[in-house]
Protein backbone atom coordinates (compact mmCIF):
# COMPACT_ATOMS: atom_id res chain seq x y z
CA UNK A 1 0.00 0.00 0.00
CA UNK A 2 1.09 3.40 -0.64
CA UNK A 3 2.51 5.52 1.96
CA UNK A 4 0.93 9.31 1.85
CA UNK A 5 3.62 12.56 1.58
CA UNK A 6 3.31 14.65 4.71
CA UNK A 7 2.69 17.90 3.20
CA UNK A 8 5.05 20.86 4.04
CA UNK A 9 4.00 24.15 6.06
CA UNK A 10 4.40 26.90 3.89
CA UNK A 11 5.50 29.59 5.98
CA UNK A 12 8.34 28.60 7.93
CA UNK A 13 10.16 31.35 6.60
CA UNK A 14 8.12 34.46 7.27
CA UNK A 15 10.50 34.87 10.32
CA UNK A 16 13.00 36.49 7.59
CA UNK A 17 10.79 39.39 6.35
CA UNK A 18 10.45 40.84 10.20
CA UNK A 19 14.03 40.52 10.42
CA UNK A 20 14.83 42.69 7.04
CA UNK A 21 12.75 45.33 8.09
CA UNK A 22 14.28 45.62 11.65
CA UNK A 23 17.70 46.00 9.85
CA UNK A 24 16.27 48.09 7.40
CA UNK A 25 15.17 50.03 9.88
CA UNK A 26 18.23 50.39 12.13
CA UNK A 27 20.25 51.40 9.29
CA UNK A 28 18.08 54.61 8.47
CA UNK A 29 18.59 55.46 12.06
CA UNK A 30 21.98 55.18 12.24
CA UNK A 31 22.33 57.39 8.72
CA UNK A 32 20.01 59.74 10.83
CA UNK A 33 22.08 59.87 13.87
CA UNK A 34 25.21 60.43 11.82
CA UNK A 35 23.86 63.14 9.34
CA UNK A 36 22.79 65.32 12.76
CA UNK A 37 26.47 64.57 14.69
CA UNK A 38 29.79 66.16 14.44
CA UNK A 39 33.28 64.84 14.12
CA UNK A 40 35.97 65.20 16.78
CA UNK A 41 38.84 65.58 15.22
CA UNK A 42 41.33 64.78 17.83
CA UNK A 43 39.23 61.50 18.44
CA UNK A 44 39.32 60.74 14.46
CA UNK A 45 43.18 61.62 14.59
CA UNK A 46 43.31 59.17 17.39
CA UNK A 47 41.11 56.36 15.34
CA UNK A 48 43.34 56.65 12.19
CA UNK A 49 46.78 56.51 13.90
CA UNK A 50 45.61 53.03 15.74
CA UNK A 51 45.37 51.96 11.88
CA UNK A 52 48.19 53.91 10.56
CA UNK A 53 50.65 55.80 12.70
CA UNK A 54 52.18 57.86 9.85
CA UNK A 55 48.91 59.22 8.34
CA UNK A 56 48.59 62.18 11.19
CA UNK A 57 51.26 64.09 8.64
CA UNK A 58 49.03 63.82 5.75
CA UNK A 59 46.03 64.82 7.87
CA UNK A 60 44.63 68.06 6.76
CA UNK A 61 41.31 70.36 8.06
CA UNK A 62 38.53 70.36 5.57
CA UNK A 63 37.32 73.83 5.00
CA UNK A 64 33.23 74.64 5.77
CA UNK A 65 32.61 74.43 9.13
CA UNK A 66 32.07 71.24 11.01
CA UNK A 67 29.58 68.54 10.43
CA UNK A 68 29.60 66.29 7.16
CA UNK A 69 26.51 68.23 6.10
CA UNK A 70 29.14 71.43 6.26
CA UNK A 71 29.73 72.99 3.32
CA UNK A 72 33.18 73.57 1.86
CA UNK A 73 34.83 76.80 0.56
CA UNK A 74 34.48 76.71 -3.14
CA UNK A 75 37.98 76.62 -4.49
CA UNK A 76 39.68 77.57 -1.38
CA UNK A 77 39.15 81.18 -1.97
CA UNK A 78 38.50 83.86 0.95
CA UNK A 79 35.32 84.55 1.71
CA UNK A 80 34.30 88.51 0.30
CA UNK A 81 34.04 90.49 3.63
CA UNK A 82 37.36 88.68 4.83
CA UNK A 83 38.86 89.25 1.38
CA UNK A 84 38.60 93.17 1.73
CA UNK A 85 39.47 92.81 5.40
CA UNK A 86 42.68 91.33 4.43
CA UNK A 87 43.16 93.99 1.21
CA UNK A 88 42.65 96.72 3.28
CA UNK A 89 45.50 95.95 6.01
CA UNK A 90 47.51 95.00 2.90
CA UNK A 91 46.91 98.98 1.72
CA UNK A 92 47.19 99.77 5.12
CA UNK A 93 51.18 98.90 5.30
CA UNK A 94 51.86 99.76 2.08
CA UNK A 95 50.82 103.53 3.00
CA UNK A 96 53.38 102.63 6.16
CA UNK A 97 56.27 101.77 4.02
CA UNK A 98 55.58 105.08 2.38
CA UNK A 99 56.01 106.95 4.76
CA UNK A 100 58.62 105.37 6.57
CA UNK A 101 60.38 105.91 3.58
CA UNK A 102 59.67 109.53 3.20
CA UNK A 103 60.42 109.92 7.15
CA UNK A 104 64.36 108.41 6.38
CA UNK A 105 64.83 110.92 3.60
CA UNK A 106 64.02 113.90 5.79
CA UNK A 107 65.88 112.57 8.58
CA UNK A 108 69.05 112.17 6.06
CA UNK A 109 68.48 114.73 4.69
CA UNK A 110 68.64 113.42 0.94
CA UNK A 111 65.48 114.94 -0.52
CA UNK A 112 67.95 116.27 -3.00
CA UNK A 113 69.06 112.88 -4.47
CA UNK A 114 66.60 110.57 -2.75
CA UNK A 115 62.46 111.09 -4.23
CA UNK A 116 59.73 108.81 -3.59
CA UNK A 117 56.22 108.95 -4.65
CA UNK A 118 52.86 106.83 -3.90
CA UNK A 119 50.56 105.67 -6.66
CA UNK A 120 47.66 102.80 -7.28
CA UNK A 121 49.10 100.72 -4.52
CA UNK A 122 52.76 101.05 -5.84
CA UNK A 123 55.97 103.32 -4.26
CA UNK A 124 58.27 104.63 -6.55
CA UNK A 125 61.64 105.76 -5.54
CA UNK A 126 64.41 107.29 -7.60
CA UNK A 127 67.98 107.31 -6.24
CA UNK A 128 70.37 109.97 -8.18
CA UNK A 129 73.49 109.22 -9.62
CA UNK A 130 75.71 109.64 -6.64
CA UNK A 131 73.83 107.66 -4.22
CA UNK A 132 74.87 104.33 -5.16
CA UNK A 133 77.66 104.29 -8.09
CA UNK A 134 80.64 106.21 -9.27
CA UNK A 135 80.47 107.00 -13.22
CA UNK A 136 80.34 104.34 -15.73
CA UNK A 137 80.93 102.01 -12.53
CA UNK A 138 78.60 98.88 -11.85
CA UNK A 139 80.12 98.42 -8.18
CA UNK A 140 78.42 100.18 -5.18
CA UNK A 141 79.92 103.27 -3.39
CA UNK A 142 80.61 102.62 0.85
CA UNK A 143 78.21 105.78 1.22
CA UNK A 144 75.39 102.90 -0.22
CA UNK A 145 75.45 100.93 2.32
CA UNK A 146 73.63 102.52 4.76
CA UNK A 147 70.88 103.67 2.33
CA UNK A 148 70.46 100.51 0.77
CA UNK A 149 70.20 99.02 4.79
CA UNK A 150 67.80 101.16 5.60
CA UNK A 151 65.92 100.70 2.60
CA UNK A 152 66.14 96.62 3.25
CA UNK A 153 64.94 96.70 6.89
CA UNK A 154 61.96 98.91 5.94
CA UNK A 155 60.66 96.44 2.94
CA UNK A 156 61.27 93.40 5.77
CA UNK A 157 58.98 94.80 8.02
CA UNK A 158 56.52 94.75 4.89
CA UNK A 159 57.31 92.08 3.10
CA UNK A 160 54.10 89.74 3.55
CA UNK A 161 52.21 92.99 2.36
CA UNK A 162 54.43 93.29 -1.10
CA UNK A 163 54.36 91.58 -4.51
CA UNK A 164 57.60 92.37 -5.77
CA UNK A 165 60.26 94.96 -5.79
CA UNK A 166 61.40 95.70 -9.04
CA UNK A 167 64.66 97.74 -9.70
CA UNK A 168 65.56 99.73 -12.58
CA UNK A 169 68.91 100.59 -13.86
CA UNK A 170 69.37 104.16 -16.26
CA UNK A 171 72.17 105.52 -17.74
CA UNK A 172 72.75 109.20 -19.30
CA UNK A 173 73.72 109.69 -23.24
CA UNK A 174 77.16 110.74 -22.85
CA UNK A 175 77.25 112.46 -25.94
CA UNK A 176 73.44 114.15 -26.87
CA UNK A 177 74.14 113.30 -30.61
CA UNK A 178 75.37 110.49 -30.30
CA UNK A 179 73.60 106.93 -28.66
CA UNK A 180 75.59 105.44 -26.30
CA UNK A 181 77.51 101.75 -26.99
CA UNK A 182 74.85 99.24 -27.10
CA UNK A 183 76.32 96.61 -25.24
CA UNK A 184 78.25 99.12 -22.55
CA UNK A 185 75.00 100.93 -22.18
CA UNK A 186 72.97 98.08 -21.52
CA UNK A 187 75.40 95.96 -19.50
CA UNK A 188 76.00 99.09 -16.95
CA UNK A 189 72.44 99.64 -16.62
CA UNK A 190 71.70 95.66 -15.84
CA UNK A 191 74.94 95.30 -13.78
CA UNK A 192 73.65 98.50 -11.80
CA UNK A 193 70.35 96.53 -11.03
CA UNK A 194 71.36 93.52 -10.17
CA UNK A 195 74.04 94.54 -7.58
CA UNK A 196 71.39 96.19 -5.83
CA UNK A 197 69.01 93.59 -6.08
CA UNK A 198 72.14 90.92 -4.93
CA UNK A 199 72.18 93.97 -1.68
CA UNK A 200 69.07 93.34 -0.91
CA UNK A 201 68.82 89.65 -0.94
CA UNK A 202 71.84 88.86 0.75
CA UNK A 203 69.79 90.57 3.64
CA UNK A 204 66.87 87.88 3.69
CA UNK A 205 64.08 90.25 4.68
CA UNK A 206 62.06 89.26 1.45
CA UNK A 207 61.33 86.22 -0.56
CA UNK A 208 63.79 86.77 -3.96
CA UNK A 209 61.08 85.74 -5.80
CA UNK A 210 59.75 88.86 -5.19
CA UNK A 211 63.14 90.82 -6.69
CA UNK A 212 63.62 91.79 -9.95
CA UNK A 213 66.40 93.51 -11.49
CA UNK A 214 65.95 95.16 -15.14
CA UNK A 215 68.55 97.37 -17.44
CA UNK A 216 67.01 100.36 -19.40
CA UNK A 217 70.05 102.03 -20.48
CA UNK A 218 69.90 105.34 -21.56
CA UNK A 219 66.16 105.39 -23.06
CA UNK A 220 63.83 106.76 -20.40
CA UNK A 221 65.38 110.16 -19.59
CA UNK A 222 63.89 112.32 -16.97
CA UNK A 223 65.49 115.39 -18.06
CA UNK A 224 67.93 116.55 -21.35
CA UNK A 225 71.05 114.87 -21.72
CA UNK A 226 72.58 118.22 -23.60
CA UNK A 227 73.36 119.57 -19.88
CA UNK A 228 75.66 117.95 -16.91
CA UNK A 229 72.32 118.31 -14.64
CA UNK A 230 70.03 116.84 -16.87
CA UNK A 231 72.57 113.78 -17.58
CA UNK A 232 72.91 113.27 -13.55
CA UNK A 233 69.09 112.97 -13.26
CA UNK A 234 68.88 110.52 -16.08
CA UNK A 235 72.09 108.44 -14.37
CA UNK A 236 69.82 107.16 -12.00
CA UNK A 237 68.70 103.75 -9.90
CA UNK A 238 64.67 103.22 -9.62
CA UNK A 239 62.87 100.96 -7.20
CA UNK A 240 59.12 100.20 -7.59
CA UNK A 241 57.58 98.59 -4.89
CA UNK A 242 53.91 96.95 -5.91
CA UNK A 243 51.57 96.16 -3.18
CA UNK A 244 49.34 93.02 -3.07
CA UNK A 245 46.37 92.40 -4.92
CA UNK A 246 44.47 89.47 -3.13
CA UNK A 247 41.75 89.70 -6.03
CA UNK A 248 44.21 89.56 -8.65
CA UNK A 249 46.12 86.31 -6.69
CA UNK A 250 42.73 84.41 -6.61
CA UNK A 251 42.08 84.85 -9.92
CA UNK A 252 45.78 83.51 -10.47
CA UNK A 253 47.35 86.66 -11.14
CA UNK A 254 50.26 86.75 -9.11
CA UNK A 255 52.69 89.15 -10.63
CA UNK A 256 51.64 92.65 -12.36
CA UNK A 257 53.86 95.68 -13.14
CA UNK A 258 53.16 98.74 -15.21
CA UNK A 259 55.00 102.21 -14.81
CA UNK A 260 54.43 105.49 -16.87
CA UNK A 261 57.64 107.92 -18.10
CA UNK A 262 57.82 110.91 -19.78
CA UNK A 263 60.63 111.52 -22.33
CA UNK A 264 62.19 115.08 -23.18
């Protein structure tokens, strides 16, 4: 005789169902708690050390605030109000360089070779031909060493506030109907530069990045070269000293120089 099948219950695994949705559940309140909680960071430093020691020197803040619902900076650029904030004290010792400039020429007494003027963030300061050279001579007097001191310690004390310092070597047309040699005129003029530049780095108050030395020769005259005091004002050493321009760095702009002469 044939033995009957015991039939099967059918819902011995309905047990499985409940336990998804508990998980399910859980999960979305866990996502909840951590979307409303905020990291310590010395307690995450201490969590990824226990994994990897070495990692705390690549560890770096993430801009925004705190939270993971912060938001970042975009681009790591400063914030507008603390952008003109930052412009302004930039201006600020600029306009103190100035004038501590200004102060050491009255105080030496020099206003006779020494000028300096302020425009659209920039100083520009001419040094006459006695200051810092003997004719047709590249090397620098003894008597520019304590001008060229002075004028180093005042751009250190401004030197996070400054783009560059660029200076300009002139010469005078010896003869007013005649141009000068080309390669004399333009090596004295460079060489002139430069050993004031070399001055000024060699006192490591500003990044040499930020120094530039250029040779103009005799072509930008201040004055006529047919008389001996118009050729002394034209044998001459310029310095131009450019302020910051925090909108002009974030928009990758980091160097910028334009200057204006009059020929006669």
């Amino acid at each position: 005789m044939a033995l009957k099948k015991k039939s099967s219950g059918g819902g011995g695994a309905n047990w499985m169902d409940t336990y998804g949705d508990m998980v399910t559940l859980l999960l979305c309140f866990f996502v909840l708690l951590y979307s409303m909680s905020s990291i310590d960071s010395s307690k995450w430093q201490a969590i990824v050390m226990s994994f990897n020691p070495l990692a705390a020197q690549n560890m770096t803040e993430t801009p925004g605030g705190e939270g993971p619902s912060a938001d970042a900076d975009i681009g790591g650029i400063m914030p507008e109000p603390d952008l003109e904030e930052a412009q302004q004290e930039i201006e600020e010792n600029i306009e103190e360089l100035f004038q501590a400039i200004q102060a050491y020429i009255q105080e030496t007494n020099q206003q006779s070779t020494i000028t300096a003027a302020k425009d659209g963030g920039k100083i520009y300061i001419s040094f006459g031909d006695t200051v810092f050279f003997d004719g047709e001579s590249s090397y620098l007097r003894p008597e520019a060493t304590p001008v060229l001191d002075a004028v180093s310690e005042m751009l250190g004390t401004a030197s996070n506030s400054i783009s560059e310092v660029r200076v300009l070597g002139h010469t005078a047309q010896g003869d007013p109907d005649r141009p000068n040699r080309v390669e004399r005129d333009r090596t004295l003029s460079s060489e002139r530069a430069t050993n004031v530049v070399i001055f000024i780095q060699e006192k490591n108050v500003i990044e040499p990045v930020k120094l530039i030395s250029e040779g103009i020769g005799q072509w930008r005259p201040m004055a006529t070269n047919r008389t001996a005091e118009g050729r002394a004002q034209n044998r001459r050493v310029e310095m131009i000293i450019s302020g910051r321009d925090l909108q002009m760095e974030a928009e990758g702009v980091t160097s910028y120089y334009t200057t204006t002469y009059t020929t006669q």
